[in-house]
Protein backbone atom coordinates (compact mmCIF):
# COMPACT_ATOMS: atom_id res chain seq x y z
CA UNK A 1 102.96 47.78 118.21
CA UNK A 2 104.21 51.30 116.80
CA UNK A 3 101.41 53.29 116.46
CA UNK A 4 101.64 56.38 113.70
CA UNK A 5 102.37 59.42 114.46
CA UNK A 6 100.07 62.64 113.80
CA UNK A 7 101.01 63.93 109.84
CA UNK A 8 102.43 67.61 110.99
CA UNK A 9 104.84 65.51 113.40
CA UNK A 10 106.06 62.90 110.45
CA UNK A 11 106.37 66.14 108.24
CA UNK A 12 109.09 67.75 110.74
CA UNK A 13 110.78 64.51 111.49
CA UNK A 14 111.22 63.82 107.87
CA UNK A 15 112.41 67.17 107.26
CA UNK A 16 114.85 67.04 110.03
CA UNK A 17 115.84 63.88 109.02
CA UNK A 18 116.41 64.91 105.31
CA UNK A 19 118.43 68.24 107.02
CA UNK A 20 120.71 66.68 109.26
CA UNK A 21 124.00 65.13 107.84
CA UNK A 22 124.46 61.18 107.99
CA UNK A 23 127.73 59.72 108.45
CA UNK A 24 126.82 57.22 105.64
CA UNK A 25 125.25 59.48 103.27
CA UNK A 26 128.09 61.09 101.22
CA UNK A 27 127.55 65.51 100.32
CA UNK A 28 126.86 64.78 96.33
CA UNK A 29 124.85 61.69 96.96
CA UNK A 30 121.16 63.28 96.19
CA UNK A 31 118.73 63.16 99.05
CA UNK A 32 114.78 61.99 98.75
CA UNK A 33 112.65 64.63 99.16
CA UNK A 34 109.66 65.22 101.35
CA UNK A 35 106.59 66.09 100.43
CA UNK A 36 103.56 66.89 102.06
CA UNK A 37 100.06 65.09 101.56
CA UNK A 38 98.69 68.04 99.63
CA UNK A 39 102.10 67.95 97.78
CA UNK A 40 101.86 64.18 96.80
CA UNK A 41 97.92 65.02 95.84
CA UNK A 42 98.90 67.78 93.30
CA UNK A 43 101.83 65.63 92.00
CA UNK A 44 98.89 62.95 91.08
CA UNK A 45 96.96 65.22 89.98
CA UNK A 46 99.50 66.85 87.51
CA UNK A 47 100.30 63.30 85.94
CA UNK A 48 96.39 62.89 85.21
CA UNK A 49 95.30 64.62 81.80
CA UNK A 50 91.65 64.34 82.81
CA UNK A 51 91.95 65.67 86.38
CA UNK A 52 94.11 68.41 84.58
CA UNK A 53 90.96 69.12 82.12
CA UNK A 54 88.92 69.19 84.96
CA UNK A 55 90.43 71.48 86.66
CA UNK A 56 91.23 74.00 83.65
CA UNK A 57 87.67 73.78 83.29
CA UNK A 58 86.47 74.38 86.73
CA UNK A 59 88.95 77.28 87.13
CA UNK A 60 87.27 78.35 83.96
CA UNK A 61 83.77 78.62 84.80
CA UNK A 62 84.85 80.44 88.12
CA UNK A 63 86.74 82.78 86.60
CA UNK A 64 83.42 83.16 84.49
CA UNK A 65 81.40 83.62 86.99
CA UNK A 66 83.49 86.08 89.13
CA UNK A 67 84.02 88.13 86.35
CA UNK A 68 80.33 88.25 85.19
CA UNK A 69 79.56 91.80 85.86
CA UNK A 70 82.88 93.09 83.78
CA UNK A 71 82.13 90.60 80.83
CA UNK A 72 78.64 91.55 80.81
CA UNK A 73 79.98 95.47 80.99
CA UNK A 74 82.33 94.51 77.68
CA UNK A 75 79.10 92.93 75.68
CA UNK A 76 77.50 96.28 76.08
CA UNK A 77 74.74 94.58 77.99
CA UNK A 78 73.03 93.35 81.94
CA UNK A 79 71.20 90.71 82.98
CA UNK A 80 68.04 92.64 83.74
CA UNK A 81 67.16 95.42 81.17
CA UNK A 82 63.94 94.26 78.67
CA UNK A 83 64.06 95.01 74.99
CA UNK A 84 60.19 93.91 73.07
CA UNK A 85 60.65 95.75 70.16
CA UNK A 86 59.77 94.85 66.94
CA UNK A 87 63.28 95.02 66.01
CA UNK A 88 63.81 92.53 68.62
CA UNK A 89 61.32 90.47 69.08
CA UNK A 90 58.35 88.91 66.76
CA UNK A 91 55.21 90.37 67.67
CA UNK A 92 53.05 88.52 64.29
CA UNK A 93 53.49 84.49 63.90
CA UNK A 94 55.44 83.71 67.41
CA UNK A 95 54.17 87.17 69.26
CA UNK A 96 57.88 87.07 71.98
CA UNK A 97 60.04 84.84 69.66
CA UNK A 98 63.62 86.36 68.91
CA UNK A 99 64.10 87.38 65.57
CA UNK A 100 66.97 85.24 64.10
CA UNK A 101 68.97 87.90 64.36
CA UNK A 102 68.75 87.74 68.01
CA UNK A 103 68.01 84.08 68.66
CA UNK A 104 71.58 83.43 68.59
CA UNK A 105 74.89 84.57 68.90
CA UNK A 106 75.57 88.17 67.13
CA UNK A 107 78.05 90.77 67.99
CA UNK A 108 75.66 92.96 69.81
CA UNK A 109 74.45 89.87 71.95
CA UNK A 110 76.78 87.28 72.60
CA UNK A 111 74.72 84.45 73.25
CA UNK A 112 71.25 85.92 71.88
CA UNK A 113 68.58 87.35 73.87
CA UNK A 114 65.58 85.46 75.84
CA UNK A 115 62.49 85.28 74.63
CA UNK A 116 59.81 86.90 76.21
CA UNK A 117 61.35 90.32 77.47
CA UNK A 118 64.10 90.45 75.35
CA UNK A 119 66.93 90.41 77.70
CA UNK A 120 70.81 89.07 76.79
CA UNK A 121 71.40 85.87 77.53
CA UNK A 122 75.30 86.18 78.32
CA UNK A 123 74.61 88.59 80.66
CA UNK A 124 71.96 86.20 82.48
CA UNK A 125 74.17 83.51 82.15
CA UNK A 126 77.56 84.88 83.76
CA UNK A 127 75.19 86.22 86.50
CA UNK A 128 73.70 83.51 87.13
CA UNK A 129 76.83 81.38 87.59
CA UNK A 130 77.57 83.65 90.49
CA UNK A 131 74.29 83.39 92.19
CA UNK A 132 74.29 79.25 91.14
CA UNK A 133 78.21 79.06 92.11
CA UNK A 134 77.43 80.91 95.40
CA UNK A 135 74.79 79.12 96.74
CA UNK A 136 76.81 75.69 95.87
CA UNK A 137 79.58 76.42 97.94
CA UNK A 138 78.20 78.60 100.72
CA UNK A 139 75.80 75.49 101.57
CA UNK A 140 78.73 72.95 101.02
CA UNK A 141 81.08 75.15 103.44
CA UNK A 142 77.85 74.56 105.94
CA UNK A 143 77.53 71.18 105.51
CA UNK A 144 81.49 69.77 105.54
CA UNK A 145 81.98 72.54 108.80
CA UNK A 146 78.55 70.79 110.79
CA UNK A 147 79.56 67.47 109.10
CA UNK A 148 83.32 67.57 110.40
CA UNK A 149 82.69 68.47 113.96
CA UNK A 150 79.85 66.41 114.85
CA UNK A 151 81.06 63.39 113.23
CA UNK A 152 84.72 64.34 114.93
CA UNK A 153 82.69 64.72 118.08
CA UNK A 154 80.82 61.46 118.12
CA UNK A 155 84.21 59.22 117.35
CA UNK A 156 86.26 61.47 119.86
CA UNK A 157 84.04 61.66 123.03
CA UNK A 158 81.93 57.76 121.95
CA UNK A 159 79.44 56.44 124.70
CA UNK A 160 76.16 58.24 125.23
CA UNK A 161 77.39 61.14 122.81
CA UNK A 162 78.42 58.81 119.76
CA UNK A 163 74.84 57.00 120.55
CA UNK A 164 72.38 59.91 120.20
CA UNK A 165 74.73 61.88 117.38
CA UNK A 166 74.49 58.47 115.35
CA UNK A 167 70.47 58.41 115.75
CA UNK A 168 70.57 62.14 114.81
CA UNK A 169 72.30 60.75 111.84
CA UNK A 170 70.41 58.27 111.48
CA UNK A 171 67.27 59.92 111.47
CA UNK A 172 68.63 63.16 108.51
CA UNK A 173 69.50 60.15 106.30
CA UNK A 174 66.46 58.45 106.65
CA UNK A 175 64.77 61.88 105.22
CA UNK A 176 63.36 61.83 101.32
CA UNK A 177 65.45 64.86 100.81
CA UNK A 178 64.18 66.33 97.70
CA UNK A 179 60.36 66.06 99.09
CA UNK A 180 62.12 67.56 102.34
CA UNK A 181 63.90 70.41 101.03
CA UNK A 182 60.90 71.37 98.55
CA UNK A 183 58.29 71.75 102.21
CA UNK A 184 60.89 73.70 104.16
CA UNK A 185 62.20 76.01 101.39
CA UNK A 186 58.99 78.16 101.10
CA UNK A 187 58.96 77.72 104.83
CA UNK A 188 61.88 79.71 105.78
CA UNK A 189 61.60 82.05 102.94
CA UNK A 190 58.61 83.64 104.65
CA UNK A 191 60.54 83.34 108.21
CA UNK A 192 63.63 84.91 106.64
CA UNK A 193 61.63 87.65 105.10
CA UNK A 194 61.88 90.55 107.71
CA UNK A 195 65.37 89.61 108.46
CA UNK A 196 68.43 91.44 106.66
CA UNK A 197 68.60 88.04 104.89
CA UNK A 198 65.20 88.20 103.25
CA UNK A 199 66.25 91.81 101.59
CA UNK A 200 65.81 91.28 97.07
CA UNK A 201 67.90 88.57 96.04
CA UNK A 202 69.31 87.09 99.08
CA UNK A 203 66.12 85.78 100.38
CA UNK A 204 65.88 82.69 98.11
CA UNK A 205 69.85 82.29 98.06
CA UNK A 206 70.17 82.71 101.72
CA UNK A 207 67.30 80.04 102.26
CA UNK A 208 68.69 77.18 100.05
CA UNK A 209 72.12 77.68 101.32
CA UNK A 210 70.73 76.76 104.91
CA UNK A 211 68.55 74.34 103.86
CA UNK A 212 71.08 72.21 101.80
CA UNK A 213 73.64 73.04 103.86
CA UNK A 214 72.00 71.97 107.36
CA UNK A 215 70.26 68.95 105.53
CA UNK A 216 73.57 67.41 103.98
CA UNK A 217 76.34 66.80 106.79
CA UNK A 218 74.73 63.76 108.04
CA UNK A 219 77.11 61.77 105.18
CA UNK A 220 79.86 63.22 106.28
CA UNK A 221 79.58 63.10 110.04
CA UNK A 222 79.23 59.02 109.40
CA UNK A 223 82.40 59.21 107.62
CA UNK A 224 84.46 61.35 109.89
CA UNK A 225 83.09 59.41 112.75
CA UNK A 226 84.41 56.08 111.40
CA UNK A 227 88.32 57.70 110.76
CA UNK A 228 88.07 59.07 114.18
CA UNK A 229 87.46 55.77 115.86
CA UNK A 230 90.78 54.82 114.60
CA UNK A 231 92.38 57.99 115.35
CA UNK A 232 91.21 58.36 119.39
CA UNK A 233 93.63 55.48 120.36
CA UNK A 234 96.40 57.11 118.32
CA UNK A 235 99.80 57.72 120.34
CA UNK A 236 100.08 60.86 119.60
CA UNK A 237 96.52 61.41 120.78
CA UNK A 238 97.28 60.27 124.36
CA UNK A 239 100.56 62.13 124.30
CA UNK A 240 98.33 65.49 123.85
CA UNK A 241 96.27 63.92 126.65
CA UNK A 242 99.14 63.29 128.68
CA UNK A 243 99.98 66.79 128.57
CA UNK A 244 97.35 68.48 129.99
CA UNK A 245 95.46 69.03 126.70
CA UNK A 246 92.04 69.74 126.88
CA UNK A 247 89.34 67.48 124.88
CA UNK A 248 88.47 70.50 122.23
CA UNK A 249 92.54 70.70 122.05
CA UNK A 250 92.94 67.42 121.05
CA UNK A 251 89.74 67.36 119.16
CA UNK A 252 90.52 70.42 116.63
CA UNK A 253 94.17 70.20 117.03
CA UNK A 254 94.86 66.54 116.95
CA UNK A 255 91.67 64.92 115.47
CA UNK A 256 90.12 67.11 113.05
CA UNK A 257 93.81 67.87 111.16
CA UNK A 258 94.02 64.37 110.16
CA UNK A 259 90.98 63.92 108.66
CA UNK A 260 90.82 66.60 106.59
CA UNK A 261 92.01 64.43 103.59
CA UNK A 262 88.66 62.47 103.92
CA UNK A 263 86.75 66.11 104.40
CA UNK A 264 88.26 67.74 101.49
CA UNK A 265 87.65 64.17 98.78
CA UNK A 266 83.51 65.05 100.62
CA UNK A 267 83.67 68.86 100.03
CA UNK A 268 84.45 68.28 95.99
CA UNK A 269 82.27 66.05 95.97
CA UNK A 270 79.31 67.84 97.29
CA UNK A 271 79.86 70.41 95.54
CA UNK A 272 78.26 69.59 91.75
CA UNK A 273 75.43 67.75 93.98
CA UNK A 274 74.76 71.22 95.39
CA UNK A 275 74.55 72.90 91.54
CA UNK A 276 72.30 70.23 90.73
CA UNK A 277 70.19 70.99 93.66
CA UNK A 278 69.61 74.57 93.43
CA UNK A 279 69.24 74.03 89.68
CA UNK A 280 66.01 71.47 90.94
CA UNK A 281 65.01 73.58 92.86
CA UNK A 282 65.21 76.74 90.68
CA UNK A 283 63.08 74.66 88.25
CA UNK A 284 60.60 73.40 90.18
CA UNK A 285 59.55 77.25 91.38
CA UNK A 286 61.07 76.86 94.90
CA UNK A 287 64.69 78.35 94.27
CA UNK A 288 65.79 81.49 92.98
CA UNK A 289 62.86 83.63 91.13
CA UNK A 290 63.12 85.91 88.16
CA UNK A 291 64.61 88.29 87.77
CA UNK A 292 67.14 87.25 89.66
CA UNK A 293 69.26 84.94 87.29
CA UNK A 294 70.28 81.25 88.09
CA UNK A 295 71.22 78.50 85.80
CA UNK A 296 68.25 77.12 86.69
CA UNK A 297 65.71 79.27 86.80
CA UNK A 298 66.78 80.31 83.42
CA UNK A 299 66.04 76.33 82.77
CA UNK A 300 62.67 77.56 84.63
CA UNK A 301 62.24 80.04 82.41
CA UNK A 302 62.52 78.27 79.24
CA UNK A 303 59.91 75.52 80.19
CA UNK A 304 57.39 77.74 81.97
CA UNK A 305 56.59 79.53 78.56
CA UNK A 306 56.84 76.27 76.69
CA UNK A 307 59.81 78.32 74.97
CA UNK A 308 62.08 75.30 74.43
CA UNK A 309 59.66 74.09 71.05
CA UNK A 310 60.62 77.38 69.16
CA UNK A 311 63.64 78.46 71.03
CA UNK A 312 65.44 74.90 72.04
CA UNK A 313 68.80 77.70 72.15
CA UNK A 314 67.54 79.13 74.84
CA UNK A 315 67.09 75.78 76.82
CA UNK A 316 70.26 74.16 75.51
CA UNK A 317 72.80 77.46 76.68
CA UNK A 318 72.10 76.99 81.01
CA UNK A 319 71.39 73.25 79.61
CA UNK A 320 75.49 72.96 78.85
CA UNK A 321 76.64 75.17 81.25
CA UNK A 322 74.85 73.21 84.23
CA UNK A 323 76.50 69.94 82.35
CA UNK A 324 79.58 70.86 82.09
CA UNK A 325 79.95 72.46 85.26
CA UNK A 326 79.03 69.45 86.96
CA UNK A 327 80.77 66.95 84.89
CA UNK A 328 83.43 69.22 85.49
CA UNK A 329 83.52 69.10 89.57
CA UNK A 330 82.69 65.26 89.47
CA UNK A 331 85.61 64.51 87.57
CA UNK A 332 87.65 66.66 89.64
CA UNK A 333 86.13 65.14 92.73
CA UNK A 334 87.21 61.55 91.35
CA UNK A 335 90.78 63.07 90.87
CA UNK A 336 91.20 64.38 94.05
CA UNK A 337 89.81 61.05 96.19
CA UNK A 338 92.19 59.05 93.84
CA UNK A 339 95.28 61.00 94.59
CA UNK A 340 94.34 61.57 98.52
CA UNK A 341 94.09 57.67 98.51
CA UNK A 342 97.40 56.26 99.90
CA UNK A 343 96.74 53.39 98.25
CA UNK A 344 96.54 54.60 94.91
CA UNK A 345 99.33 53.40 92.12
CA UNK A 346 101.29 56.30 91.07
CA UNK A 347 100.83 57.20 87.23
């Protein structure tokens, strides 16, 4: 039986294929074109109006969130500077309380300030999507890089190696993650703290992106492993053997190239279930601390002083935002697994 060959080989032989000049094929007669995977995936994607949204929207809040510091510079504002005056803030019947002149939007503070100290809320907000945004896909680049090349190692080399990588597996799935995450965190923070990472604000970003990513390949090694089962006894596996190739060769040359279709569906994927981490974690006192701004420690922030009951604006702002965002990645997630599926209909 034929087996298939490797997708950058099929790419050139279709190309040449399409180049060359068939006897049978007559000059105005138009030719079918060839398209890469990636090509096919955005052609899916384009016909979807949802995955479209999606996108828009994801490129959006990006965009946001790189260009925090320059929108905050336009609103005349930053995330850290305090305002309790008077003028500002009620100091009689709700002593903190924004006036409702600065509860909510106004042209001096886009979005209102916080109560409490006083300080603008866009400005926390567009900073805090970086540090949220950061930490997301910093620990999801960990955790699809350890995921990909242990899982590609355990299918590719099998035996003893496939046995005690699956039982590693085995055992960081069996973990209660949240209860996991919430003992190490506090952990490593006061490990981390003499290093350069443990320097202001990149202490408690620099901890949760190694302890989500390290504690969130295991998925994704099981799932690599499985397509490279299939892949090992590929032809154009053995013809790399037959060559003289080395095993890491073959492995990140051969192997890892055509699975990166399953990697990538994982990556956007994990992505919104890192947001919604951090923004746990954030919460629950173990993430990022003020002042340092997060979507959820701004969530932290508004329960902590019981502030939602007379300020539910300053909940419901990083409240939408953190929705959005990850409704937003999940339904670009979907979009991309359906139109990296080669069995999925065309639209």
């Amino acid at each position: 039986m034929n087996r298939a060959p490797p997708l950058t080989q099929l790419q050139s032989t279709v190309e040449a294929t399409a180049a060359s000049p068939s006897p049978s094929t007559s000059p105005n007669r138009p030719t079918a074109e060839a398209r890469s995977l990636l090509a096919t995936a955005w052609l899916r994607i384009r016909r979807s109006k949802i995955a479209l949204l999606s996108l828009c929207v994801v490129a959006a809040i990006v965009l946001f969130a790189v260009l925090g510091p320059l929108l905050s510079a336009m609103s005349g504002n930053d995330p850290f500077t305090s305002n309790t005056s008077p003028e500002v803030l009620d100091d009689l019947q709700t002593p903190g309380l924004p006036l409702p002149g600065y509860m909510y939007p106004s042209a001096s503070h886009w979005l209102g300030v916080e109560p409490g100290l006083g300080r603008d809320l866009f400005a926390r907000l567009a900073y805090g999507g970086q540090v949220s945004l950061t930490i997301a896909l910093l620990s999801t680049a960990v955790s699809v890089v350890l995921g990909t090349v242990i899982g590609a190692a355990a299918g590719y080399f099998g035996g003893k190696t496939d046995a005690i990588i699956s039982r590693i597996m085995d055992l960081f799935l069996a973990f209660p993650h949240l209860l996991l995450v919430l003992s190490l965190t506090p952990i490593l923070q006061s490990r981390l703290r003499d290093t350069p990472l443990g320097q202001g604000s990149f202490l408690p970003m620099a901890s949760l992106v190694i302890i989500l990513g390290f504690f969130g390949w295991a998925y994704l090694a099981r799932i690599v492993r499985g397509q490279v089962l299939s892949l090992r006894e590929r032809e154009f596996v053995e013809a790399a053997r037959s060559f003289g190739a080395s095993h890491l060769s073959v492995l990140f040359r051969q192997i890892i190239p055509n699975v990166m279709g399953v990697v990538l569906v994982y990556a956007t994927m994990l992505i919104p279930t890192n947001i919604s981490a951090e923004a746990a974690l954030s919460f629950l006192g173990v993430g990022v601390k003020d002042p340092t701004p997060s979507w959820g420690q701004m969530l932290n922030a508004a329960q902590s002083g019981n502030w939602y009951l007379s300020d539910p604006w300053f909940l419901a702002v990083p409240g939408a935002m953190l929705i959005v965002t990850v409704l937003a990645f999940n339904l670009l997630g979907d979009a991309v697994r359906d139109a990296l599926d080669p069995k999925a209909s065309r639209h």
